[in-house]
N, C-alpha and C. Protein backbone atom coordinates (compact mmCIF):
# COMPACT_ATOMS: atom_id res chain seq x y z
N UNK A 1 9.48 4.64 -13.27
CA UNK A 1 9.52 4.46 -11.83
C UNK A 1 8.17 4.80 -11.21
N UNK A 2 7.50 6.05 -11.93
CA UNK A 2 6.01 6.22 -11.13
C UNK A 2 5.20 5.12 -11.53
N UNK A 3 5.02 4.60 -12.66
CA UNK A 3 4.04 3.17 -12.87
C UNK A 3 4.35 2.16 -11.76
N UNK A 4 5.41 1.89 -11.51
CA UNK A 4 6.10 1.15 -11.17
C UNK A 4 5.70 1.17 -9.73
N UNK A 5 5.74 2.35 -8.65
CA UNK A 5 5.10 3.01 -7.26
C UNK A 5 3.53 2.53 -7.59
N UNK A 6 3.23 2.88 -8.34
CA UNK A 6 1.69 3.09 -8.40
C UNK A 6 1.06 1.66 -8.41
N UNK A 7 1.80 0.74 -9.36
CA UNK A 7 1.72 -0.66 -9.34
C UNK A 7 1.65 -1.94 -7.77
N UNK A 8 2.98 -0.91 -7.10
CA UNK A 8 3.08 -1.71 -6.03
C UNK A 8 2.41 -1.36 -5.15
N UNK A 9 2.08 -0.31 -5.01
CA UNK A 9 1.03 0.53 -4.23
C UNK A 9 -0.64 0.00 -4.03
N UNK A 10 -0.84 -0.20 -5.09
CA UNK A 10 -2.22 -1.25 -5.75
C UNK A 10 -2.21 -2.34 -5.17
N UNK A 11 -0.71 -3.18 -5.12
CA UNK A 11 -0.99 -4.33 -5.06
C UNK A 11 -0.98 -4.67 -3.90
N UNK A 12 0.07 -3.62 -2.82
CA UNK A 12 -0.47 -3.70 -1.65
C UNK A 12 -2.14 -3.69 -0.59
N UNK A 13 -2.61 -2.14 -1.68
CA UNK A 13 -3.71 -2.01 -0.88
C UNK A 13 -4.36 -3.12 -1.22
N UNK A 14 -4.54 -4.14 -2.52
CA UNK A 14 -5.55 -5.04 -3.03
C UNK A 14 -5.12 -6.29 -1.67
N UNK A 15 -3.84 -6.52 -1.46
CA UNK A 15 -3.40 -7.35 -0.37
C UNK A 15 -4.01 -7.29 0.86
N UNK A 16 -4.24 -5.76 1.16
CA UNK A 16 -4.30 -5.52 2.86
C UNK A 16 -5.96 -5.32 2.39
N UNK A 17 -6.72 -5.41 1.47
CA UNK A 17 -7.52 -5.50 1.38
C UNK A 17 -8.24 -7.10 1.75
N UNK A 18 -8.04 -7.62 1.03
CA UNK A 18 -7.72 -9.15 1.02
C UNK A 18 -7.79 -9.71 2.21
N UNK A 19 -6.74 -9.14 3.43
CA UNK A 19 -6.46 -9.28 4.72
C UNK A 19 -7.72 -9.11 5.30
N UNK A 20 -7.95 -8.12 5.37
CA UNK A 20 -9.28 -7.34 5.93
C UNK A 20 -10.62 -8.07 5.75
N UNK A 21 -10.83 -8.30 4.66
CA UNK A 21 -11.78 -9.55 4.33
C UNK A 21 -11.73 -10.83 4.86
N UNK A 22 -10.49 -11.42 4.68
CA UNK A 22 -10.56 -12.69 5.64
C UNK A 22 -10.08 -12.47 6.96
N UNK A 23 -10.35 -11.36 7.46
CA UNK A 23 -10.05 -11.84 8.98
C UNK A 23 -11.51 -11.24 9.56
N UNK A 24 -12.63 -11.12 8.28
CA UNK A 24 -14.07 -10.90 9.30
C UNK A 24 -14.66 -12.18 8.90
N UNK A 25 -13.98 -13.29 7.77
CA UNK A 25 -15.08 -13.68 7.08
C UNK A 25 -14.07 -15.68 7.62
N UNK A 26 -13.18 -15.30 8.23
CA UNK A 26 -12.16 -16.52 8.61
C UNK A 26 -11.01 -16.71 10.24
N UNK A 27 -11.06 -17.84 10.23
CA UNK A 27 -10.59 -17.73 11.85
C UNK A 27 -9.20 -18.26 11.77
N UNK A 28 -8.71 -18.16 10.46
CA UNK A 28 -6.79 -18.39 10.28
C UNK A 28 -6.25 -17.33 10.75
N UNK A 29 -5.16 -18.23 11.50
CA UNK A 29 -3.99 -16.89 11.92
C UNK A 29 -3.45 -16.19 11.22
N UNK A 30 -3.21 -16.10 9.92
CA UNK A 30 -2.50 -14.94 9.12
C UNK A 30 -3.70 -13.97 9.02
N UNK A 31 -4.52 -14.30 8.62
CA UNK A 31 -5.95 -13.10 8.66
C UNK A 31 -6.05 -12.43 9.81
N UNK A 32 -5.65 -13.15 11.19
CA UNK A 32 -5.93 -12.12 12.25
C UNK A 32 -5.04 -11.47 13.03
N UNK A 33 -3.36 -11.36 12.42
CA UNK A 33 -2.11 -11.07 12.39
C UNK A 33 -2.33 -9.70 12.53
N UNK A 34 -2.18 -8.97 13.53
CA UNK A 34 -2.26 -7.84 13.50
C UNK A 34 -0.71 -6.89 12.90
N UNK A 35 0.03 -7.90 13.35
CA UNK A 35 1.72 -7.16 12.93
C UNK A 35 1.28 -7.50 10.96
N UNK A 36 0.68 -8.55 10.52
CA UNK A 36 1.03 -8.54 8.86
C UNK A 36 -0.06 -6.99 8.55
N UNK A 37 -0.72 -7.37 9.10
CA UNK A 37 -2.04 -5.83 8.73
C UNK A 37 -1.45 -4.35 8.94
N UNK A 38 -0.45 -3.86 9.71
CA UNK A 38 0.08 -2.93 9.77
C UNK A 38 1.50 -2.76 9.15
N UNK A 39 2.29 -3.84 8.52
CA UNK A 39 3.26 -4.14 7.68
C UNK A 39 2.74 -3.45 6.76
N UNK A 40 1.64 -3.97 6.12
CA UNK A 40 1.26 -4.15 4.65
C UNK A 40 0.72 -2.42 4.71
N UNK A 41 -0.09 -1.60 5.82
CA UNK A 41 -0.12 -0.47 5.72
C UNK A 41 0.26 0.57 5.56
N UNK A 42 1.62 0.26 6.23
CA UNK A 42 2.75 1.00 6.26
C UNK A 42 3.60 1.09 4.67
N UNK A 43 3.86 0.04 3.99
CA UNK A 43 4.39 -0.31 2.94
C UNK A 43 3.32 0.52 1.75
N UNK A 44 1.67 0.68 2.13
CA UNK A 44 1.47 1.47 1.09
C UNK A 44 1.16 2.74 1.58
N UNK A 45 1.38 3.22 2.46
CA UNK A 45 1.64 4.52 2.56
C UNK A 45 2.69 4.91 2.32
N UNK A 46 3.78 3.93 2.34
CA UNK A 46 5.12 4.51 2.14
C UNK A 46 5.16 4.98 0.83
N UNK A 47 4.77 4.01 -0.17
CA UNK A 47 4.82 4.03 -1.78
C UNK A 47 4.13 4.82 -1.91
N UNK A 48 2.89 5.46 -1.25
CA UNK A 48 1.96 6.34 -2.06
C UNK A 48 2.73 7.63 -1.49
N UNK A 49 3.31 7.91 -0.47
CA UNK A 49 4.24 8.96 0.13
C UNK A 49 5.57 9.57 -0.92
N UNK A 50 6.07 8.47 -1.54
CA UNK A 50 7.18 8.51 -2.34
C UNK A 50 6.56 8.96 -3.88
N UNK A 51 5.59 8.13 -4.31
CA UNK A 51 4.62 8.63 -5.45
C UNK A 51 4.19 10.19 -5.31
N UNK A 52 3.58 10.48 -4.30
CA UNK A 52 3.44 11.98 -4.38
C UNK A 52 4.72 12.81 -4.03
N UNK A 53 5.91 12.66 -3.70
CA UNK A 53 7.07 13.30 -4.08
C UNK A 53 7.57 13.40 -4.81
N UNK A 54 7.28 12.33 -5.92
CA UNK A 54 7.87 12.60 -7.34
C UNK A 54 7.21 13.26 -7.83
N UNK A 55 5.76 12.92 -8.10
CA UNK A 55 4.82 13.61 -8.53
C UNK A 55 4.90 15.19 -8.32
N UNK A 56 5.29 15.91 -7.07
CA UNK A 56 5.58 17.18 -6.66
C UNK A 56 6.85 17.61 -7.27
N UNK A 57 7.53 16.95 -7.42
CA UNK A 57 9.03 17.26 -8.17
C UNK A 57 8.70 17.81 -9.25
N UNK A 58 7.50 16.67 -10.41
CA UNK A 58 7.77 16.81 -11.39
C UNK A 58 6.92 18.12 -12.12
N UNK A 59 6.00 18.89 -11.08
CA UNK A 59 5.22 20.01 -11.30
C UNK A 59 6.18 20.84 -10.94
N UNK A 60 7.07 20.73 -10.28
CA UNK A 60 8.42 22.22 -9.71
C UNK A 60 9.00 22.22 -11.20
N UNK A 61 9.31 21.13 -11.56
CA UNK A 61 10.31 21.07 -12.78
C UNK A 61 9.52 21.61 -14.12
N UNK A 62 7.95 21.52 -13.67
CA UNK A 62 7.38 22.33 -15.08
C UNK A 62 7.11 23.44 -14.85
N UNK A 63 7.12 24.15 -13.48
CA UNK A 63 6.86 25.64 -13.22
C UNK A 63 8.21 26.30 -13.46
């Protein structure tokens, strides 16, 4: 399940990365979507939020 967070997490930021690039370098409406750019932010903070809760779990469970 943590590969798995960490995976989607990536592939978000590589996405909203992506975004970010074509909306300095292009004048399409999905590039300058401000609701897809804060979707996609939210979604990897969420995953990286949930990743470091497991991650914290799994140091309680070795102390």
């Amino acid at each position: 399940m943590r590969k798995a967070l960490k995976i989607i997490a990536d592939v978000f930021l590589l996405i909203l990365v992506l975004v970010f690039i074509g909306s300095i370098f292009s004048e399409l409406a999905i590039f300058n979507n401000s609701k897809i750019k804060f979707s996609l932010l939210l979604f990897y903070f969420i995953s990286k939020l949930i990743l470091y809760k497991i991650d914290s779990k799994d140091v309680q469970k070795e102390n």
